[in-house]
PDB file of N, CA and C in Angstrom:
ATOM      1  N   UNK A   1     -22.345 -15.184  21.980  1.00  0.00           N
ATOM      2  CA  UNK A   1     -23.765 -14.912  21.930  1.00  0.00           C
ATOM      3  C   UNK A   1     -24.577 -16.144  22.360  1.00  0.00           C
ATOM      4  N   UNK A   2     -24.301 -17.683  21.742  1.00  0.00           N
ATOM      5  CA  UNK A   2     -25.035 -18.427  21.918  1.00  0.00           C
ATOM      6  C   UNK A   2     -25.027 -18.654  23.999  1.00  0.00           C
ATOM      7  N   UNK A   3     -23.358 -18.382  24.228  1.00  0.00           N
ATOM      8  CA  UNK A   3     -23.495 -18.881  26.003  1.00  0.00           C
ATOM      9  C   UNK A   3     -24.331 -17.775  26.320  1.00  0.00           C
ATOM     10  N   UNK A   4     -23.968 -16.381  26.179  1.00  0.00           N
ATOM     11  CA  UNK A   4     -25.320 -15.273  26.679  1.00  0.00           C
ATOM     12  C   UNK A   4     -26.660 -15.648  26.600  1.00  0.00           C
ATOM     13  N   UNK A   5     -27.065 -16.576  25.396  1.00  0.00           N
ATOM     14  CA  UNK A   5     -28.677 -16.453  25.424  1.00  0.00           C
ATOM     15  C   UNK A   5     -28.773 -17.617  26.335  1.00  0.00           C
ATOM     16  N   UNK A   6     -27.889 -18.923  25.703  1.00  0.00           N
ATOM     17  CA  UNK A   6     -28.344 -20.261  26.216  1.00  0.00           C
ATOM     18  C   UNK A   6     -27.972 -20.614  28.231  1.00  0.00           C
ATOM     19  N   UNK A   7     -26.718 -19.974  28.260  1.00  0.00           N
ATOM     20  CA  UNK A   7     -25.503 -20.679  29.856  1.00  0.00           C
ATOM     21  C   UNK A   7     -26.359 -19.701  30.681  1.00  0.00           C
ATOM     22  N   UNK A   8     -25.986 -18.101  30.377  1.00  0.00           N
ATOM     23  CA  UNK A   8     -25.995 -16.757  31.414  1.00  0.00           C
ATOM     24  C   UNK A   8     -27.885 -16.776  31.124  1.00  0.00           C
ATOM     25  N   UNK A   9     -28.606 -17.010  30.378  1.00  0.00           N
ATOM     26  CA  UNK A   9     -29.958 -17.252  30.086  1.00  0.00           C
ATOM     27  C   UNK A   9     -30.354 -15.760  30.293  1.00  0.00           C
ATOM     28  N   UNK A  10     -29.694 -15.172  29.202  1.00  0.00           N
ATOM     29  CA  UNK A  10     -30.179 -13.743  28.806  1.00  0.00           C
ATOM     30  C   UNK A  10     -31.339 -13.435  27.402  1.00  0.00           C
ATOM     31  N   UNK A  11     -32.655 -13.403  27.918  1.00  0.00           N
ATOM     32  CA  UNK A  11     -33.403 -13.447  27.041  1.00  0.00           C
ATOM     33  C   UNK A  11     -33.631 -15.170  26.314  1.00  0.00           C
ATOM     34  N   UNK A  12     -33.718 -16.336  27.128  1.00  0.00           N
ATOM     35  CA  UNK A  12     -33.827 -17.751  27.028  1.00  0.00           C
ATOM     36  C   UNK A  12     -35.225 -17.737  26.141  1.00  0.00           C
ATOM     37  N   UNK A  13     -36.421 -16.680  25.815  1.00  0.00           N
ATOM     38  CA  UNK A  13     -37.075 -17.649  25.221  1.00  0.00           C
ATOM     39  C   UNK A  13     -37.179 -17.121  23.730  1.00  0.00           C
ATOM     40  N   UNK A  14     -36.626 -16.686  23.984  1.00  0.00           N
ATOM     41  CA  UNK A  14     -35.936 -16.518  21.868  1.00  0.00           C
ATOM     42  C   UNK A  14     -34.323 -17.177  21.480  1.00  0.00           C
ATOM     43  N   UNK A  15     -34.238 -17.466  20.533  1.00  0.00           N
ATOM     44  CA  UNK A  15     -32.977 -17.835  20.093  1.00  0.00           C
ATOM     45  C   UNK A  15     -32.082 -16.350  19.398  1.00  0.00           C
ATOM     46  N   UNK A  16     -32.475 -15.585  20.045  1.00  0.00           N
ATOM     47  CA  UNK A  16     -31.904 -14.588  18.929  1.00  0.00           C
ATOM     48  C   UNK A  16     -30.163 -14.261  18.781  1.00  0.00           C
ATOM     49  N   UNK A  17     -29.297 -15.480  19.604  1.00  0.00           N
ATOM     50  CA  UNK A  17     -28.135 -15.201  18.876  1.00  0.00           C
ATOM     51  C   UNK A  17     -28.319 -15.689  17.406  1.00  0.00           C
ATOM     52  N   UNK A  18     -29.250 -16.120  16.736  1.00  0.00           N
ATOM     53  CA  UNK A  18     -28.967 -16.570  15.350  1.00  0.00           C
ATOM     54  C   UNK A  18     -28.978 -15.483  14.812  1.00  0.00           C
ATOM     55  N   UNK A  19     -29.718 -14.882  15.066  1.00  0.00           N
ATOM     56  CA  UNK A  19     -29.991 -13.818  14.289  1.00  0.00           C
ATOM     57  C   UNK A  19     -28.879 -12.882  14.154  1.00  0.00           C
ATOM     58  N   UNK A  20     -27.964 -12.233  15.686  1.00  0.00           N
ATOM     59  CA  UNK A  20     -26.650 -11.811  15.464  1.00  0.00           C
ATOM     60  C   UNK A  20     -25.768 -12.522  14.782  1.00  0.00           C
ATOM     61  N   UNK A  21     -25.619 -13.936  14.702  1.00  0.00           N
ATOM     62  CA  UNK A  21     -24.761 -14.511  13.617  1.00  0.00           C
ATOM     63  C   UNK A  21     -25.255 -14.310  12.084  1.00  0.00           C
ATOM     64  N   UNK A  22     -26.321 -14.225  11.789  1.00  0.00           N
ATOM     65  CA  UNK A  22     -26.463 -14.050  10.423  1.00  0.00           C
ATOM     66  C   UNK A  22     -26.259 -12.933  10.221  1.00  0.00           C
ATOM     67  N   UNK A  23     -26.467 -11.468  10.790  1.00  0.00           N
ATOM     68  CA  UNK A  23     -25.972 -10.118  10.840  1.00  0.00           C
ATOM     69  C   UNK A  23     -24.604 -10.158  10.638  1.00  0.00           C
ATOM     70  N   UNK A  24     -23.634 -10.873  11.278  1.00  0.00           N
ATOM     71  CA  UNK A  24     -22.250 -10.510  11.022  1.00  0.00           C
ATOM     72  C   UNK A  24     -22.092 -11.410  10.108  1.00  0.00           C
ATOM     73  N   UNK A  25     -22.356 -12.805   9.970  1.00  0.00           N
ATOM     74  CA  UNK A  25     -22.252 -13.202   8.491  1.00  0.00           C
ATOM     75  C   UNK A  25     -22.365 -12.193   7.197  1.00  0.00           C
ATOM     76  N   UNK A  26     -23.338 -11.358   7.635  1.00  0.00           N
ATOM     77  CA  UNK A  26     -23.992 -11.048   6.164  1.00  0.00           C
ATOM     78  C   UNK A  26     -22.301  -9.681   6.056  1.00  0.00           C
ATOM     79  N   UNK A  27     -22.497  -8.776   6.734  1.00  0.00           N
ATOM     80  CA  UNK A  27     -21.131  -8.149   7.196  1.00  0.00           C
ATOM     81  C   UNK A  27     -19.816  -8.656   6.988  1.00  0.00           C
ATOM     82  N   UNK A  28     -19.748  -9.577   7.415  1.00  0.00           N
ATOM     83  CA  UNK A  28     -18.430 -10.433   6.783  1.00  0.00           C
ATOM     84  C   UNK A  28     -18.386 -10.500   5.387  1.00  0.00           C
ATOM     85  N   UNK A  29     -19.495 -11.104   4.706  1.00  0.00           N
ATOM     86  CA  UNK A  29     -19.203 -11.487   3.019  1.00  0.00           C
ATOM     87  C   UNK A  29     -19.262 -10.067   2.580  1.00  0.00           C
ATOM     88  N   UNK A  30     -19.962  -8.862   3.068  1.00  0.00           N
ATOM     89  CA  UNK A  30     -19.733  -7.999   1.982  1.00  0.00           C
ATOM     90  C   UNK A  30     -18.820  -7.531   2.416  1.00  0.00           C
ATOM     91  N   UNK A  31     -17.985  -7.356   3.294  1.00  0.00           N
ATOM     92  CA  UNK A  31     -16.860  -6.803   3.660  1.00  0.00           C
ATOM     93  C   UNK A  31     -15.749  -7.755   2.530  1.00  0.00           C
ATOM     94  N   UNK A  32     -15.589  -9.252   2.405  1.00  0.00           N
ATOM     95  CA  UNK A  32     -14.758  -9.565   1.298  1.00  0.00           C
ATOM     96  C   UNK A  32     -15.177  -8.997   0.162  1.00  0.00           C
ATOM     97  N   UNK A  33     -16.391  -9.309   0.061  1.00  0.00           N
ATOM     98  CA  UNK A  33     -16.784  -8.534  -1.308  1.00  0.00           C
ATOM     99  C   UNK A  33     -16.012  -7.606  -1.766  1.00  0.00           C
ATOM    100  N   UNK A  34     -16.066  -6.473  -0.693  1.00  0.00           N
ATOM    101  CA  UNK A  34     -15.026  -5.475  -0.752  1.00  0.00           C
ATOM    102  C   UNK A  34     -14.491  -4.819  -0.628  1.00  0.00           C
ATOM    103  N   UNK A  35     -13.089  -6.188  -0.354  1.00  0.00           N
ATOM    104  CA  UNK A  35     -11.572  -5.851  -0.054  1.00  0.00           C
ATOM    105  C   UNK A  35     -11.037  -6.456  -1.870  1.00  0.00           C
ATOM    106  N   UNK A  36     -11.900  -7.817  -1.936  1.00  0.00           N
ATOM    107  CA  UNK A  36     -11.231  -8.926  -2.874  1.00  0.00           C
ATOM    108  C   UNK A  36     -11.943  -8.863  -3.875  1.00  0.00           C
ATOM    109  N   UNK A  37     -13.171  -8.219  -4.195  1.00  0.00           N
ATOM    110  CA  UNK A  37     -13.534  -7.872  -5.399  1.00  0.00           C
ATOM    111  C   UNK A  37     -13.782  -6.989  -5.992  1.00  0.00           C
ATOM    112  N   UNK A  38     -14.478  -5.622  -5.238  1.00  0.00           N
ATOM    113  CA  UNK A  38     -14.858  -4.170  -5.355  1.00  0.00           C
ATOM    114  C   UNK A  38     -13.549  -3.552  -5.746  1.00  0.00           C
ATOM    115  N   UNK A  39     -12.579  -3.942  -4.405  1.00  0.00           N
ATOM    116  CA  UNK A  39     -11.501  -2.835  -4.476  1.00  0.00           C
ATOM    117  C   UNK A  39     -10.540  -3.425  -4.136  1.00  0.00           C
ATOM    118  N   UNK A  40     -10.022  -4.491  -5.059  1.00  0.00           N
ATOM    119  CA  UNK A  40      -8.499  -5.189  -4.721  1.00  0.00           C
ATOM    120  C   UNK A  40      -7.355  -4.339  -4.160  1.00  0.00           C
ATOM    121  N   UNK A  41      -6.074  -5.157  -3.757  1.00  0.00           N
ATOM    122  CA  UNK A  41      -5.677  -4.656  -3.011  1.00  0.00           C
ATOM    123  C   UNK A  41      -4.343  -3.808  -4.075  1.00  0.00           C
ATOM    124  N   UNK A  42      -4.088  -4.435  -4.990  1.00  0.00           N
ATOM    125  CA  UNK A  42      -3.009  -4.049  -6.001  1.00  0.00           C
ATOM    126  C   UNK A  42      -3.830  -3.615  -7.273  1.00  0.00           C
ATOM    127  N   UNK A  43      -4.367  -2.579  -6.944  1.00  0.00           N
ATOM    128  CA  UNK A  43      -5.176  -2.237  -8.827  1.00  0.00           C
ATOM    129  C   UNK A  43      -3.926  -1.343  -9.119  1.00  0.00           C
ATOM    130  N   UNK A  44      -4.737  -0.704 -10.070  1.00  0.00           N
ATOM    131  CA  UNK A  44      -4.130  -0.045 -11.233  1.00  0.00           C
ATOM    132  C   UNK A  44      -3.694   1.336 -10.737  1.00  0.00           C
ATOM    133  N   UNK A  45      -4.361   2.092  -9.487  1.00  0.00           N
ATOM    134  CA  UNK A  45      -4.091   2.884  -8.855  1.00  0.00           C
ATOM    135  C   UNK A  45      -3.151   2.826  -8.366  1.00  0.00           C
ATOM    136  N   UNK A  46      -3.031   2.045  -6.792  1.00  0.00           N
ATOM    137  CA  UNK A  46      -2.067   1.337  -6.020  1.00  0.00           C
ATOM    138  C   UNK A  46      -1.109   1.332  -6.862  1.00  0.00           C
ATOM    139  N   UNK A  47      -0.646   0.983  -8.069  1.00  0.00           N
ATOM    140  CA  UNK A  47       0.794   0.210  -8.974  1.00  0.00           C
ATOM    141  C   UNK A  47       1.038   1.798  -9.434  1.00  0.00           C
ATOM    142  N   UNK A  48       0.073   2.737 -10.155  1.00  0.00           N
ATOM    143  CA  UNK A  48       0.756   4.019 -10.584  1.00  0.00           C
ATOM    144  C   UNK A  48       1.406   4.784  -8.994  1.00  0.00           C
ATOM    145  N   UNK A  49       0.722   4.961  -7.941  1.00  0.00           N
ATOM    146  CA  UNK A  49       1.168   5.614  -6.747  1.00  0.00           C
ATOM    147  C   UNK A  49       2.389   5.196  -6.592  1.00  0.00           C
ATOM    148  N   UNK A  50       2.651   3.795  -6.699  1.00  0.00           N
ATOM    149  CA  UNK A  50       3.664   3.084  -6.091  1.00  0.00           C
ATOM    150  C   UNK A  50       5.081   3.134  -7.026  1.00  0.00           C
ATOM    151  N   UNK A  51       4.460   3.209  -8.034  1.00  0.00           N
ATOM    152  CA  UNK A  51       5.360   3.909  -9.387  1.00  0.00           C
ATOM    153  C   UNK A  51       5.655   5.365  -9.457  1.00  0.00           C
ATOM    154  N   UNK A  52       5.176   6.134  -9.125  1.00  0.00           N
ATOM    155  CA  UNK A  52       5.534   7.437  -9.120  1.00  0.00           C
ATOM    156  C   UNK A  52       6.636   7.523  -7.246  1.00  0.00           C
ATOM    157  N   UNK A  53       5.880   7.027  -6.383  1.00  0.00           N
ATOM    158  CA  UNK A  53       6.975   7.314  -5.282  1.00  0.00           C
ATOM    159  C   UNK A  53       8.322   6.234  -6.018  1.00  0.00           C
ATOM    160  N   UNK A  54       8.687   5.304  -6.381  1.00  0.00           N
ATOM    161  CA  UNK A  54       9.741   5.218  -6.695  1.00  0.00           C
ATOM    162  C   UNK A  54      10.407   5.753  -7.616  1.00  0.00           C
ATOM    163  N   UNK A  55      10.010   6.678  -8.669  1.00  0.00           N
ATOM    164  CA  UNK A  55      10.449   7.277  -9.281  1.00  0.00           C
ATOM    165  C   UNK A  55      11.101   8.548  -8.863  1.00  0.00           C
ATOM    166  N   UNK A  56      10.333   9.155  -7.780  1.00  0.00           N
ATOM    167  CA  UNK A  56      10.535   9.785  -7.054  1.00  0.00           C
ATOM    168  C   UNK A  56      11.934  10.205  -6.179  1.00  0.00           C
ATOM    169  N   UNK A  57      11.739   8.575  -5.569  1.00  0.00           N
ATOM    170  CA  UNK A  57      12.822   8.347  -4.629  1.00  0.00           C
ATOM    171  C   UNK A  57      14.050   7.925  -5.866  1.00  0.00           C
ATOM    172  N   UNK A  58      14.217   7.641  -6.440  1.00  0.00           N
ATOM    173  CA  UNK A  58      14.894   7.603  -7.657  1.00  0.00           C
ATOM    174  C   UNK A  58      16.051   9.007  -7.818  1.00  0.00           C
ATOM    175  N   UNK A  59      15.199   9.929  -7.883  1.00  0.00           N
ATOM    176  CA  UNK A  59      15.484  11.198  -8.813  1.00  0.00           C
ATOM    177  C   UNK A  59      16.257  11.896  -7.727  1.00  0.00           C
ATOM    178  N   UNK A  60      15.600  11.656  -6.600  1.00  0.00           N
ATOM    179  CA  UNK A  60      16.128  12.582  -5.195  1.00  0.00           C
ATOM    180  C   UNK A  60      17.747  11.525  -4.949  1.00  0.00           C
ATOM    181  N   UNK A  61      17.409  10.523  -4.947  1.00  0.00           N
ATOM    182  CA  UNK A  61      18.651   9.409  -5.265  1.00  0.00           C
ATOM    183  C   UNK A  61      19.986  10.594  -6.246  1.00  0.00           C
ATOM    184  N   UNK A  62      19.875   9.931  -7.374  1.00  0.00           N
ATOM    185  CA  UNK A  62      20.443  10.917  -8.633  1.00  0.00           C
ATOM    186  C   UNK A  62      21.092  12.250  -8.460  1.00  0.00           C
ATOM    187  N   UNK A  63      19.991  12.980  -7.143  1.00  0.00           N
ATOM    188  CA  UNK A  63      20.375  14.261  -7.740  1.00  0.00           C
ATOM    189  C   UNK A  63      21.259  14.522  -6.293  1.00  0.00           C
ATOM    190  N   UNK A  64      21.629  13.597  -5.405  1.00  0.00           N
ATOM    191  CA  UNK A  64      22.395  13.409  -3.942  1.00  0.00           C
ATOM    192  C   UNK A  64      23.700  12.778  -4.557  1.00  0.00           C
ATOM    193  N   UNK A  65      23.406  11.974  -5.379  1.00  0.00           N
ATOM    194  CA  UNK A  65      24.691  11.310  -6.285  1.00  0.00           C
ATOM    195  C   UNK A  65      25.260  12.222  -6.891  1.00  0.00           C
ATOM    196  N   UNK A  66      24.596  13.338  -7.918  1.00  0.00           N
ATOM    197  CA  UNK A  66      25.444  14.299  -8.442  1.00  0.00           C
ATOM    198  C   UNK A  66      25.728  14.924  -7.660  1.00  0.00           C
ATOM    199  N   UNK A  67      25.368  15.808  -6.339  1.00  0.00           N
ATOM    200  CA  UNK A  67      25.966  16.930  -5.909  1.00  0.00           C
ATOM    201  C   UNK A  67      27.235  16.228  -5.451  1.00  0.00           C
ATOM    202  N   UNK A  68      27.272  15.046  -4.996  1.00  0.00           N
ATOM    203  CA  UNK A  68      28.220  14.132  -4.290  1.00  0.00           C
ATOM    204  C   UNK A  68      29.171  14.032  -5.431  1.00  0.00           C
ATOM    205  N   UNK A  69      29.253  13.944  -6.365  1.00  0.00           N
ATOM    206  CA  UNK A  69      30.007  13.587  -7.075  1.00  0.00           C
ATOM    207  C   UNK A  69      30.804  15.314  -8.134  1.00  0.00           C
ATOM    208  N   UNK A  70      29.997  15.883  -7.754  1.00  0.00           N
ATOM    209  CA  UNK A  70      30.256  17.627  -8.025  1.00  0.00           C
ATOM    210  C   UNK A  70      31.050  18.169  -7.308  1.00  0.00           C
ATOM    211  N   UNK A  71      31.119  17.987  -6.029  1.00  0.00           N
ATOM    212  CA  UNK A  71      31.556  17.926  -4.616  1.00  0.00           C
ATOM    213  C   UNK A  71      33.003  17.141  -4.739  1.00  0.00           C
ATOM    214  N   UNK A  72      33.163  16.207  -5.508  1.00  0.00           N
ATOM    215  CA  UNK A  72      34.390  15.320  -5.423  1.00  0.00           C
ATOM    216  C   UNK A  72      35.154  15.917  -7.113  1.00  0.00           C
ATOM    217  N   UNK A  73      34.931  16.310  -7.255  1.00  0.00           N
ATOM    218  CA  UNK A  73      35.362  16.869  -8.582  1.00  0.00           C
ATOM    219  C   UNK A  73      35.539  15.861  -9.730  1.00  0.00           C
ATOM    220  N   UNK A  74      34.175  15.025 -10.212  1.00  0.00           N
ATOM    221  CA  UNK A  74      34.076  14.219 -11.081  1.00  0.00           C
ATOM    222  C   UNK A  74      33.712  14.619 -12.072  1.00  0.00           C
ATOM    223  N   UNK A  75      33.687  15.612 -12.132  1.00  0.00           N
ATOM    224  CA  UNK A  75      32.652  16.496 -13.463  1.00  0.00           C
ATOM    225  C   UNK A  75      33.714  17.536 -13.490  1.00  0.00           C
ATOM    226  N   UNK A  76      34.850  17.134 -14.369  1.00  0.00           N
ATOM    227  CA  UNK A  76      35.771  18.702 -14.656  1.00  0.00           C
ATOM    228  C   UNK A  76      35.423  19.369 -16.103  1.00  0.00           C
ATOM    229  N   UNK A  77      36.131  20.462 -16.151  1.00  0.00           N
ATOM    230  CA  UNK A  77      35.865  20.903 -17.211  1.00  0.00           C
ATOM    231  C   UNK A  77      36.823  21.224 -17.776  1.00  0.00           C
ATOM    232  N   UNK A  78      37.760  20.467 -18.064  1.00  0.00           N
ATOM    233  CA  UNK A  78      38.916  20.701 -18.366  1.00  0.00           C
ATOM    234  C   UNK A  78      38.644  20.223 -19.969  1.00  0.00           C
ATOM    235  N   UNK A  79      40.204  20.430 -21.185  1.00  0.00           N
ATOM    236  CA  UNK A  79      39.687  20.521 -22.195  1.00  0.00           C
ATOM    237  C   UNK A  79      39.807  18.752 -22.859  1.00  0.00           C
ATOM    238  N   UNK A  80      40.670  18.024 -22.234  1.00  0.00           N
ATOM    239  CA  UNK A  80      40.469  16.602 -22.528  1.00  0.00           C
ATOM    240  C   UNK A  80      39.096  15.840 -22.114  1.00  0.00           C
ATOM    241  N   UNK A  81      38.828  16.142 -21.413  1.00  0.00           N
ATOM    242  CA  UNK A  81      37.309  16.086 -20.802  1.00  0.00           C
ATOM    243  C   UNK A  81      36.425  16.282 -22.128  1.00  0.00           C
ATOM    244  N   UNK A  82      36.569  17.307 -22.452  1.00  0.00           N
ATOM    245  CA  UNK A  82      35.475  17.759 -23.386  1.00  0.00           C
ATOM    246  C   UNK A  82      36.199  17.236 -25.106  1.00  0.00           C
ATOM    247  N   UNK A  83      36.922  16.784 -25.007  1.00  0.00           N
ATOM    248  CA  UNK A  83      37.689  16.450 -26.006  1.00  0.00           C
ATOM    249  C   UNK A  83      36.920  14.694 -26.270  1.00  0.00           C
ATOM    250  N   UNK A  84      37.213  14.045 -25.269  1.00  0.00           N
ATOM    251  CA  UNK A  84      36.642  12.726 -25.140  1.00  0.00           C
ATOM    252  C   UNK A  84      35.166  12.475 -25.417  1.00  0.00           C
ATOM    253  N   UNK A  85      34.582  13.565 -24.915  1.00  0.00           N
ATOM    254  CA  UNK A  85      33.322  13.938 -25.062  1.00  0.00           C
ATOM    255  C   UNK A  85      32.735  14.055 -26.177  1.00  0.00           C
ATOM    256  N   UNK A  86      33.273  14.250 -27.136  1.00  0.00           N
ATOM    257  CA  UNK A  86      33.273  14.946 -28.588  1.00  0.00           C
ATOM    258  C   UNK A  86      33.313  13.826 -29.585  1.00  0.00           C
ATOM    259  N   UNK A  87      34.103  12.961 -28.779  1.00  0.00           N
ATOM    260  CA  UNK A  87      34.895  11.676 -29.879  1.00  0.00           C
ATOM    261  C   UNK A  87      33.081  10.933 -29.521  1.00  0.00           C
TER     262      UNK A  87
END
């Protein structure tokens, strides 16, 4: 902005790149405002979402492990099985 007004002498008898710099200044701070104070990046939201998809992925885990393991005949039902079970 400043070479546009001052070098290329676009509009030379105002200074008005200041004025676009204080515009995006002002834009800039409330934009941190909020990222880093309004609406952090790890709240309390973010951590439950992020907690429920791993729980998620968890369970779907578990339940690929059992058929896999149903599938291999780890789960009999035989009567020592259920005998051990008991103890």
């Amino acid at each position: 902005m400043v070479i546009l007004n001052k070098v290329i002498k676009f509009h030379p008898e105002t200074d008005w790149f200041a004025w676009v710099i204080f515009i995006w200044f002002f834009f800039l701070l409330f934009h941190v405002a909020n990222i880093f104070i309004l609406k952090p990046f790890f709240g309390k939201e973010w951590e439950r979402v992020q907690t429920e998809k791993l729980m998620e992925k968890h369970q779907k885990k578990m339940k690929q492990l059992e058929t896999k393991l149903e599938k291999q005949g780890a789960f009999s039902t035989d009567s020592s099985t259920e005998e051990l079970n008991a103890k």
